[in-house]
N, C-alpha and C. Protein backbone atom coordinates (compact mmCIF):
# COMPACT_ATOMS: atom_id res chain seq x y z
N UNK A 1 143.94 62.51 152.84
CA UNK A 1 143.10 63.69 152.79
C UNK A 1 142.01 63.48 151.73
N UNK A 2 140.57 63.80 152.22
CA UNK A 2 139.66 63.52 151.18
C UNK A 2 139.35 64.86 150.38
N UNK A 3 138.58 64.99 149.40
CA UNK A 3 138.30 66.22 148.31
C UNK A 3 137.37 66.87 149.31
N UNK A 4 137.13 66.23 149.94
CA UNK A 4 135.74 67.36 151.24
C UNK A 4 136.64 68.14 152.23
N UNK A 5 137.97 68.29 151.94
CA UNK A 5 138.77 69.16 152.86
C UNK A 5 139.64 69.82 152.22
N UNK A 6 139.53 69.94 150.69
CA UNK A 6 140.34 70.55 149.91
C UNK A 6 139.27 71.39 149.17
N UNK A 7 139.94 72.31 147.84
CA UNK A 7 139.32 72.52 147.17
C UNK A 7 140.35 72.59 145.16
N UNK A 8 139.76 72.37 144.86
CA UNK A 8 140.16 72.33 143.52
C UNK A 8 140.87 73.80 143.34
N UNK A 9 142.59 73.59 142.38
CA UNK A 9 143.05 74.76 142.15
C UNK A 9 143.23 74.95 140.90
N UNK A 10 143.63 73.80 140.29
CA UNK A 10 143.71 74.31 138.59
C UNK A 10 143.64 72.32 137.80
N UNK A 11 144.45 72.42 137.04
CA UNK A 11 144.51 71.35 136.37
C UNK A 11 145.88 71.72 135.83
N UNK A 12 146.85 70.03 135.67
CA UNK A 12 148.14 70.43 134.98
C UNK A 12 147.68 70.36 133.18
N UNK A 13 147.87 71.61 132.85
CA UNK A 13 147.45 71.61 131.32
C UNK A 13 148.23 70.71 130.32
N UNK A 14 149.65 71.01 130.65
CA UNK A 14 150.40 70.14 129.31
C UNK A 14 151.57 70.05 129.77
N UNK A 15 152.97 69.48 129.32
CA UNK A 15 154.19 68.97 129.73
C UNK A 15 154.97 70.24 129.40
N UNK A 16 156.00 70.94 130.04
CA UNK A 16 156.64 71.94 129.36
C UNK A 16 158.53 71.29 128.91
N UNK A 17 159.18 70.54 129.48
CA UNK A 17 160.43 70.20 129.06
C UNK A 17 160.46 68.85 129.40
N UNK A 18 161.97 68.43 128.42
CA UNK A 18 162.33 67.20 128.63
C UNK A 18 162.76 66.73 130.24
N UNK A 19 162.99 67.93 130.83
CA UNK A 19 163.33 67.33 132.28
C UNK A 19 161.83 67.15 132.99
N UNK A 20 160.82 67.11 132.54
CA UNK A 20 159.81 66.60 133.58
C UNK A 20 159.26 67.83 134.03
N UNK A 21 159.16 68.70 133.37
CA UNK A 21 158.05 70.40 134.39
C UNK A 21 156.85 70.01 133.12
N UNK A 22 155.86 70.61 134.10
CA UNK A 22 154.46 70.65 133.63
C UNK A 22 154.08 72.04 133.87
N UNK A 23 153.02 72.40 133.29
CA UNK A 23 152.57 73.75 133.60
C UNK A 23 151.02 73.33 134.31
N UNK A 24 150.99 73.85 135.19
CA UNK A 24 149.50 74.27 136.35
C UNK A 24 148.92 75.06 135.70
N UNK A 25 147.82 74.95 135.02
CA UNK A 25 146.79 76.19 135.15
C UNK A 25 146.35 76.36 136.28
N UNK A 26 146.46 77.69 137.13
CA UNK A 26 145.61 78.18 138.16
C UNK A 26 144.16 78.70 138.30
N UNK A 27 143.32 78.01 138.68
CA UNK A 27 141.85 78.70 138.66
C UNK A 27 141.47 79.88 139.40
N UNK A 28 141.95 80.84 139.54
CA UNK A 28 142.15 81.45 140.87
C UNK A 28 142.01 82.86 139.96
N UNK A 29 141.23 84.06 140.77
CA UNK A 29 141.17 85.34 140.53
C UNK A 29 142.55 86.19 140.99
N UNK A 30 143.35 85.49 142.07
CA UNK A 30 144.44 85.69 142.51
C UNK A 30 145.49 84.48 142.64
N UNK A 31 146.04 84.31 141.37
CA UNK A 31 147.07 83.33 140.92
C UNK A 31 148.14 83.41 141.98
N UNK A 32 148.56 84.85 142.06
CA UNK A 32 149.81 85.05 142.69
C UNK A 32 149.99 84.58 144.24
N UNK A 33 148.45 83.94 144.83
CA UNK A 33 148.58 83.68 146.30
C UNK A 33 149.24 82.55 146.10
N UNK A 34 148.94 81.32 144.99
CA UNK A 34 149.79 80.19 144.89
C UNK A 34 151.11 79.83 144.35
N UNK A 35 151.75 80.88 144.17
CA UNK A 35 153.23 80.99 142.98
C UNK A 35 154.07 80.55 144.45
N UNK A 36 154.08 80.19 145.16
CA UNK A 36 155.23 79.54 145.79
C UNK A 36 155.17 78.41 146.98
N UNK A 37 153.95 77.47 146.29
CA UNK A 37 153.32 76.62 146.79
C UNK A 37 154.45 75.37 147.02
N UNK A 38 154.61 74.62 148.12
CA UNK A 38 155.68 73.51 148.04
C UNK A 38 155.33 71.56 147.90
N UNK A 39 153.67 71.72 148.11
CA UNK A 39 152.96 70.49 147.77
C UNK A 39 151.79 70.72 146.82
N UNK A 40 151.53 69.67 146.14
CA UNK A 40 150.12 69.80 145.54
C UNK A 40 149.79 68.82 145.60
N UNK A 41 148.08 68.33 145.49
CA UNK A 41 147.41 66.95 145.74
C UNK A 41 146.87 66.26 144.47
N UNK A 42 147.45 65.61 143.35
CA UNK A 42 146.86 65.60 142.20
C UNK A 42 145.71 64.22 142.31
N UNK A 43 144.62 64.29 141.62
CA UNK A 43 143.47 63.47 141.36
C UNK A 43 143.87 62.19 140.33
N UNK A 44 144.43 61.14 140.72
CA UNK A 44 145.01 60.15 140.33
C UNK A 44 143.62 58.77 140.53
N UNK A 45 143.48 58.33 139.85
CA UNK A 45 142.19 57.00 139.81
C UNK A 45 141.44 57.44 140.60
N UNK A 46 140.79 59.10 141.14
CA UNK A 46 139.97 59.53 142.64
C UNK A 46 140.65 59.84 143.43
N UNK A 47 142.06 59.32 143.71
CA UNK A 47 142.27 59.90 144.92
C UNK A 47 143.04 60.91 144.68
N UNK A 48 143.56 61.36 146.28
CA UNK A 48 144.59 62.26 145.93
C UNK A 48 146.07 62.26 146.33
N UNK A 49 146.56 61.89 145.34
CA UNK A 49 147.96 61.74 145.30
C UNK A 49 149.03 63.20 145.74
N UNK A 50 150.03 63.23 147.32
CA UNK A 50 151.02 64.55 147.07
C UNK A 50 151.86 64.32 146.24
N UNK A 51 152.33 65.66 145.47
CA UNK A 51 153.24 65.50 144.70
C UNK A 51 154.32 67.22 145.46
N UNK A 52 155.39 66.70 145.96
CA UNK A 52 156.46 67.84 146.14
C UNK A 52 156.80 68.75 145.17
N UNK A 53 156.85 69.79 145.19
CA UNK A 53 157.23 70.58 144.39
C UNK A 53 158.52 71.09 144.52
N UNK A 54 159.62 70.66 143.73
CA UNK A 54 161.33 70.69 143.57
C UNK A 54 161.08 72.25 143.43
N UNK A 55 160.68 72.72 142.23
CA UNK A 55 161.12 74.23 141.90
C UNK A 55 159.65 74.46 141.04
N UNK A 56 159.42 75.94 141.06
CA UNK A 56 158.26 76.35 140.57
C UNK A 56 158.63 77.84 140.06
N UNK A 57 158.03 78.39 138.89
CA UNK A 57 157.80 79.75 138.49
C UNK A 57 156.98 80.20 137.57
N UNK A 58 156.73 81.48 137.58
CA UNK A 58 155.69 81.97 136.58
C UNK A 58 156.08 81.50 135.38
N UNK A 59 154.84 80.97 134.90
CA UNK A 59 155.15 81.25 133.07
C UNK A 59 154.14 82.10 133.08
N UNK A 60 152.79 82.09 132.96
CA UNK A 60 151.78 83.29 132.77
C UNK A 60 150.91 83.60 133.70
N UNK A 61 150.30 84.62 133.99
CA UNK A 61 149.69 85.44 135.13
C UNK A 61 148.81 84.45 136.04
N UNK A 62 148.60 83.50 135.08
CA UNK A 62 147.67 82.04 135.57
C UNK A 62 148.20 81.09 135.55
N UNK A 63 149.40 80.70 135.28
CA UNK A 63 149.96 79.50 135.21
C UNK A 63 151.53 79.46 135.55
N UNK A 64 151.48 77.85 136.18
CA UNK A 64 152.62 77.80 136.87
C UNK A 64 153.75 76.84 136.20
N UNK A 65 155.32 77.31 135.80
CA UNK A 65 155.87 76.40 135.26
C UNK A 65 156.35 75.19 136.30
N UNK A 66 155.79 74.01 136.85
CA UNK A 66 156.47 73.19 137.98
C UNK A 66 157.12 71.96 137.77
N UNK A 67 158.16 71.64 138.73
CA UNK A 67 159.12 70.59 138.52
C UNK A 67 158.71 69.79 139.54
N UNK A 68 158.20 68.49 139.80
CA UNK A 68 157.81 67.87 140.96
C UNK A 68 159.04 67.06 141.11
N UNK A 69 159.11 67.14 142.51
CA UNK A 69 160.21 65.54 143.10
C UNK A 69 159.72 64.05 142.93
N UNK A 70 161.09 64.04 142.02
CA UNK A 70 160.74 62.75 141.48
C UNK A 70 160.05 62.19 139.89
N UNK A 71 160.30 63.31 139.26
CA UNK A 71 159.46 63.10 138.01
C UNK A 71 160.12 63.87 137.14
N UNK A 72 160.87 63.13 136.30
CA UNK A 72 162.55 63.68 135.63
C UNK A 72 162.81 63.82 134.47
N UNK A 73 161.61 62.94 133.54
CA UNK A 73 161.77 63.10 131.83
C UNK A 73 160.22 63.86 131.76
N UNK A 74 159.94 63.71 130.59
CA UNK A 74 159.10 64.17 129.49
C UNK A 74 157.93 62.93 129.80
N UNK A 75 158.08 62.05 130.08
CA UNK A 75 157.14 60.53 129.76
C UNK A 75 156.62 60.39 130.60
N UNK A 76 157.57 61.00 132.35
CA UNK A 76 156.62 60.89 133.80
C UNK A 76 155.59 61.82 133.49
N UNK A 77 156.15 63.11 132.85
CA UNK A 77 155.38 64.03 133.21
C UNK A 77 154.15 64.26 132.83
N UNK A 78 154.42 63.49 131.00
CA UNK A 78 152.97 63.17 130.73
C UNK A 78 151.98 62.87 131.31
N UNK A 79 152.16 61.65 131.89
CA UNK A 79 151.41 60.98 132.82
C UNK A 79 150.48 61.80 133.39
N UNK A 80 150.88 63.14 134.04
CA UNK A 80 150.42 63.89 134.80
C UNK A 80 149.46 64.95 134.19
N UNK A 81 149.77 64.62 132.72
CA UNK A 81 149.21 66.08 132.11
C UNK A 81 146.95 65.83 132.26
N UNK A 82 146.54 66.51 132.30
CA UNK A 82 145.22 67.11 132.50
C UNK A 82 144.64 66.25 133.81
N UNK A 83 145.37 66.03 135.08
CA UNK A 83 144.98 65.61 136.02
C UNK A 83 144.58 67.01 136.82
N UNK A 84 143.61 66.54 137.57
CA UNK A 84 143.16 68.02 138.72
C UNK A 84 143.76 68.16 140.03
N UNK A 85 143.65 69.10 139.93
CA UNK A 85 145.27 69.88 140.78
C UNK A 85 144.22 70.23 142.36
N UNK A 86 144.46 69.91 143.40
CA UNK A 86 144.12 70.71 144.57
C UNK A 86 144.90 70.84 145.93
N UNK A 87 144.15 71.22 146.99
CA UNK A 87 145.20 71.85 148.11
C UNK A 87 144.39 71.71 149.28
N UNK A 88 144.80 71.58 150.47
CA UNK A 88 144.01 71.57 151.65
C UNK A 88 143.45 72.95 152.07
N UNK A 89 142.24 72.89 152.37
CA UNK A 89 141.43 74.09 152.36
C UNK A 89 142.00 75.34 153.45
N UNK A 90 142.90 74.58 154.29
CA UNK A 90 144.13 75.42 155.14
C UNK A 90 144.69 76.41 154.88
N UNK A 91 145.07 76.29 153.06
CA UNK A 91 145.44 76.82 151.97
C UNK A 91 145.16 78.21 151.32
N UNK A 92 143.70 78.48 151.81
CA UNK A 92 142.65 79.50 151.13
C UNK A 92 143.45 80.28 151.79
N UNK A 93 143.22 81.51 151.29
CA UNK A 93 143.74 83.30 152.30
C UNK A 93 142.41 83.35 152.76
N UNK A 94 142.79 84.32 153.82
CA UNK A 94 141.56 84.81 154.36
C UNK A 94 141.08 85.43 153.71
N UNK A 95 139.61 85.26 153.86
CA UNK A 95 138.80 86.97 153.49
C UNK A 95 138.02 87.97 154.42
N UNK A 96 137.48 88.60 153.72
CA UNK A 96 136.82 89.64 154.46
C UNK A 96 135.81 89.36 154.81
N UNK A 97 135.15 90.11 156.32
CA UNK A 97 133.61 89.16 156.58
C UNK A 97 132.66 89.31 155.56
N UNK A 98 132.58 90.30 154.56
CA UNK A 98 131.45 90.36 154.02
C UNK A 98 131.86 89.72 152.36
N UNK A 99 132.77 88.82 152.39
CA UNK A 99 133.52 87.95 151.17
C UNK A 99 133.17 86.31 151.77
N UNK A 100 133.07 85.24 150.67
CA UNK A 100 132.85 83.81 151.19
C UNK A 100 133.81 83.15 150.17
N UNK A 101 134.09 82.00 150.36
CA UNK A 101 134.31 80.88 149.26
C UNK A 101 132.76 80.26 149.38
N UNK A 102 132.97 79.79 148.09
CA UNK A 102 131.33 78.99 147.31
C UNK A 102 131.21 77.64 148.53
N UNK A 103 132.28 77.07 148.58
CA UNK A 103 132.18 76.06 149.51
C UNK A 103 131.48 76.24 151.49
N UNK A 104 131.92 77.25 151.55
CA UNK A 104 131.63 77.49 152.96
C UNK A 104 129.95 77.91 152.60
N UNK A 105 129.38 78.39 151.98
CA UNK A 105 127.81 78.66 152.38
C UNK A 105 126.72 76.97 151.98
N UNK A 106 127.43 75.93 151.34
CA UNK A 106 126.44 74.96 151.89
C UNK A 106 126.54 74.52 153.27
N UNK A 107 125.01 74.54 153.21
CA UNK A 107 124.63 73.98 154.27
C UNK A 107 123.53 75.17 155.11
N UNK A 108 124.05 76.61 154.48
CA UNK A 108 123.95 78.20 155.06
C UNK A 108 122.03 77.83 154.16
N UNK A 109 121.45 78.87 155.15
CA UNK A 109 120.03 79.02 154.70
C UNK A 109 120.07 79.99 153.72
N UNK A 110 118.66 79.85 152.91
CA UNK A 110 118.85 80.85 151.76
C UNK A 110 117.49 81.79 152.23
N UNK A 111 117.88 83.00 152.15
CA UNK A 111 116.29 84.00 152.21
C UNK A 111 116.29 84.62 150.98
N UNK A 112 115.22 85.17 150.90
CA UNK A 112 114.83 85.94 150.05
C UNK A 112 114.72 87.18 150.41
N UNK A 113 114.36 88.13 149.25
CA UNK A 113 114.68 89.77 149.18
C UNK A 113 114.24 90.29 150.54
N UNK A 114 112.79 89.65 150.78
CA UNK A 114 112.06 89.70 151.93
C UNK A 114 112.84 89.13 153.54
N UNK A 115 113.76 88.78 153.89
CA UNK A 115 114.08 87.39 154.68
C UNK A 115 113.48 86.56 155.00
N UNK A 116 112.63 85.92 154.33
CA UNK A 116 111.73 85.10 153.90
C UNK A 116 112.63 83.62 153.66
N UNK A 117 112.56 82.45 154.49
CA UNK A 117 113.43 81.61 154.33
C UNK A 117 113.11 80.39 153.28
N UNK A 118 113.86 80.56 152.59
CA UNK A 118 113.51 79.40 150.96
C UNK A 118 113.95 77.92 151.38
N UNK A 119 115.06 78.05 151.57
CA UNK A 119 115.63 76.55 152.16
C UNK A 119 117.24 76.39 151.91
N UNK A 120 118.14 75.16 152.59
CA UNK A 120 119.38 74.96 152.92
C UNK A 120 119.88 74.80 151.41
N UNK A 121 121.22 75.52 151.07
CA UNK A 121 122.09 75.54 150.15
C UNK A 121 122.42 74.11 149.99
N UNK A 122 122.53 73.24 149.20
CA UNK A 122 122.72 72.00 148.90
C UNK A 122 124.14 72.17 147.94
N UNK A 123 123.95 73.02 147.34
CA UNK A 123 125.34 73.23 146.35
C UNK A 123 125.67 74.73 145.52
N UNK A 124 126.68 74.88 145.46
CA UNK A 124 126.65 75.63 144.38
C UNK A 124 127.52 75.27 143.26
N UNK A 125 126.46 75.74 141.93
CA UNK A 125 126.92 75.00 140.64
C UNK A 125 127.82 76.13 139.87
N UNK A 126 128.39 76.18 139.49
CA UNK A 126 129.50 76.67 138.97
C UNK A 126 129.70 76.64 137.40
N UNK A 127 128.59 77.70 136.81
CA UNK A 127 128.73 77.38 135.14
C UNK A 127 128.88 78.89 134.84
N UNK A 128 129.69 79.13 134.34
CA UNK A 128 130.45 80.54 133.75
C UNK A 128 129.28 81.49 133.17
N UNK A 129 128.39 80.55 132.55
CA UNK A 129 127.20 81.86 131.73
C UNK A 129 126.25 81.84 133.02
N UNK A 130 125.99 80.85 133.97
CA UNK A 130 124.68 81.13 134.50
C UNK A 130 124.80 80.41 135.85
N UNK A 131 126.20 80.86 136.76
CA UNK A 131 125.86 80.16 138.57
C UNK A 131 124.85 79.98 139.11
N UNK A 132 124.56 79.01 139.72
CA UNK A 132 123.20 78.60 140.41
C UNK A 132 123.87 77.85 141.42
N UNK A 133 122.84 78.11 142.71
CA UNK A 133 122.51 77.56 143.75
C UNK A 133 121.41 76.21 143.85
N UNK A 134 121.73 75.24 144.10
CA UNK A 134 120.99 74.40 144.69
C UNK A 134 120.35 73.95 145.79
N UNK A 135 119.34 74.16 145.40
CA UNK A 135 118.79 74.55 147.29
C UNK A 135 117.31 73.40 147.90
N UNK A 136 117.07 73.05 148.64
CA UNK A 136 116.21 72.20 149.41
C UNK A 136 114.94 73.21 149.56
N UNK A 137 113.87 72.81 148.78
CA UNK A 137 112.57 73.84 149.10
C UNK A 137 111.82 72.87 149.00
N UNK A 138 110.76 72.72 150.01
CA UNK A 138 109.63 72.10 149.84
C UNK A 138 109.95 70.44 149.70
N UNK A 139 110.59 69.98 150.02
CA UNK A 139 110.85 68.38 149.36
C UNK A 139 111.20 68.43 148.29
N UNK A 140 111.58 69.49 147.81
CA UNK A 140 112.58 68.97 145.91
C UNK A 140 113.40 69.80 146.06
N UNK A 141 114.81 69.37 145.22
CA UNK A 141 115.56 70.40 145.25
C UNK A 141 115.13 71.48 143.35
N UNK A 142 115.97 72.15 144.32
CA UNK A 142 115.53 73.69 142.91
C UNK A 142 116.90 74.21 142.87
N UNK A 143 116.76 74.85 141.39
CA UNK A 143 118.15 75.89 140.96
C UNK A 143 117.97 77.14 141.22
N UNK A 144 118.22 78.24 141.98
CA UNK A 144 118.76 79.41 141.85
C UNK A 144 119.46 80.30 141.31
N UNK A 145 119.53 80.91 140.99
CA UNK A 145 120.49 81.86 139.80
C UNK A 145 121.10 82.44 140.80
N UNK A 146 122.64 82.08 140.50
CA UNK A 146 123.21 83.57 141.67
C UNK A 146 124.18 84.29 141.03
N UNK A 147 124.13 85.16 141.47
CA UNK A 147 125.63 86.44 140.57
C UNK A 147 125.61 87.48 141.41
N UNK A 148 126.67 88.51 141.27
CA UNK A 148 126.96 89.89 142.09
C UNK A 148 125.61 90.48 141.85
N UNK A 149 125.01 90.47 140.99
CA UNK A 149 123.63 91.39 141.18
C UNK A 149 122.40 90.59 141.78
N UNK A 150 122.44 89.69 141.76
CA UNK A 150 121.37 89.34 143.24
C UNK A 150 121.93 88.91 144.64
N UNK A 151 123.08 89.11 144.50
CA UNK A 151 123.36 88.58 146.68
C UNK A 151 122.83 90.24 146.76
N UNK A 152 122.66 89.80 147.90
CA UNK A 152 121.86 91.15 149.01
C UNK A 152 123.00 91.21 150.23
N UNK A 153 123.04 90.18 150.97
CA UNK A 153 123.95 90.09 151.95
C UNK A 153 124.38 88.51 152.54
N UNK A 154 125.09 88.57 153.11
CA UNK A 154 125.97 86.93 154.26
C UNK A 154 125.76 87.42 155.27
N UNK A 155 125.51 86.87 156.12
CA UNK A 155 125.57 86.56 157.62
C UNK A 155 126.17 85.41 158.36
N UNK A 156 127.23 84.84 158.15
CA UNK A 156 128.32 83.68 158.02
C UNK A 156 127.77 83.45 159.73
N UNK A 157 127.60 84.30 160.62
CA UNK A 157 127.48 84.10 162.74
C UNK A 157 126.07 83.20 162.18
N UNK A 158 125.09 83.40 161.40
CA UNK A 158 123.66 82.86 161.51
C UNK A 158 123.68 81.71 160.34
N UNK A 159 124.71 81.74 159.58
CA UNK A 159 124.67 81.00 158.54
C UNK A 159 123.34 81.18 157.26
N UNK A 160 123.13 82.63 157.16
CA UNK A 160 122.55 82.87 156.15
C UNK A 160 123.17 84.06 155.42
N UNK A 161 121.94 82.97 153.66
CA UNK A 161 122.44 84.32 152.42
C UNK A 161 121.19 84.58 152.02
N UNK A 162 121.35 85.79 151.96
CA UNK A 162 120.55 86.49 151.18
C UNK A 162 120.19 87.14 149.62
N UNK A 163 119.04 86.76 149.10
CA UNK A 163 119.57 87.09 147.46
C UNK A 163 118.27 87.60 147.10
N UNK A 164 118.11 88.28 146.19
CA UNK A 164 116.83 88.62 145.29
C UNK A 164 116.43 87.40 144.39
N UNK A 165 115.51 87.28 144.84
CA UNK A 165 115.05 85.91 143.24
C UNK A 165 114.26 86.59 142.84
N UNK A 166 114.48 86.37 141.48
CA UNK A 166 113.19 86.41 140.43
C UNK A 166 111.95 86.13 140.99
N UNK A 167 111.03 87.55 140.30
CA UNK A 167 109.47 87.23 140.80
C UNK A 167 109.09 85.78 139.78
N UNK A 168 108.40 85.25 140.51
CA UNK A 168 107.81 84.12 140.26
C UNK A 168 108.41 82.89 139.72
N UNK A 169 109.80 83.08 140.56
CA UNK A 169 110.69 81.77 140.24
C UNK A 169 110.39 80.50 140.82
N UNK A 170 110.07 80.94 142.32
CA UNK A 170 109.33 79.79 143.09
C UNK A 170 108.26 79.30 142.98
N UNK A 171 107.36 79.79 142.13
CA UNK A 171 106.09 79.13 142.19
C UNK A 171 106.41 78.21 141.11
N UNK A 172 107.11 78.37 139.80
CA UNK A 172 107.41 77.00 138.89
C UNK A 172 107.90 75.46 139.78
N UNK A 173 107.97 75.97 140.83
CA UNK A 173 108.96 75.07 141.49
C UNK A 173 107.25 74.03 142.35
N UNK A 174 106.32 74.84 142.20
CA UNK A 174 105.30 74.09 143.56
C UNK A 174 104.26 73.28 142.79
């Protein structure tokens, strides 16, 4: 399975006992959809390695105390500690039509306030003070600012999003 069919869920933070459990941080606004997960895919030299999950439980609202099959002291488990944790995108819960994962709108067109079409989503960047979109305009790519106060709307049947940009964001761009 490649990382283009998964998506990233947490990272194992640190070792918790001598028998080999690690703790998962979960990246997730809803931790509790993964508390009784029975595989995980860890990021080993790039790839992705399954690892079974023997037994699993809460330690905190975000994190998971887990015992993998096959990994029995303190020294395997190290091994494992700050590797990145993911899952086959099979995995996601559903959402609602007017809800997305970040992953599903590349590729989706971007309009403006106007529906005015800017150009194809190339990425979205993922930085806690300031999300941005990467987007194809004109022969260069450009950053977008995105957050709950500029989407306007999805249209997932047409594969467009809609957002308010900043007046005169695009013209720095020409």
């Amino acid at each position: 399975m490649t990382k283009e069919e998964c998506f990233e869920l947490g990272v194992i933070s640190k070792t918790f006992s001598f028998r080999g459990e690690v703790i998962l941080y979960i990246d997730s606004d809803q931790p509790e959809q993964y508390y009784n997960i029975n595989m995980l895919l860890l990021e080993i030299n790039k790839k992705l390695v399954p690892f079974f999950v023997e037994e699993s439980r809460v330690h905190k609202s975000n994190q998971l105390r887990v015992k993998f099959d096959n990994v029995n002291d303190e020294t395997d488990a190290k091994r494992l500690t700050k590797k990145r944790v993911f899952l086959p995108l099979s995995a996601l819960p559903e959402l609602d039509d007017d809800q997305f994962y970040y992953h599903e709108i590349i590729g989706y067109m971007l309009l403006d306030q106007s529906g005015a079409e800017v150009g194809k989503i190339l990425e979205y960047l993922d930085n806690p003070a300031n999300p941005m979109l990467e987007i194809a305009y004109k022969g260069k790519e450009i950053l977008i600012p995105y957050n709950d106060n500029v989407h306007l709307s999805i249209d997932k049947e047409k594969k467009e999003l809609k957002v308010e940009i900043p007046e005169g964001l695009l013209a720095i761009y020409e």
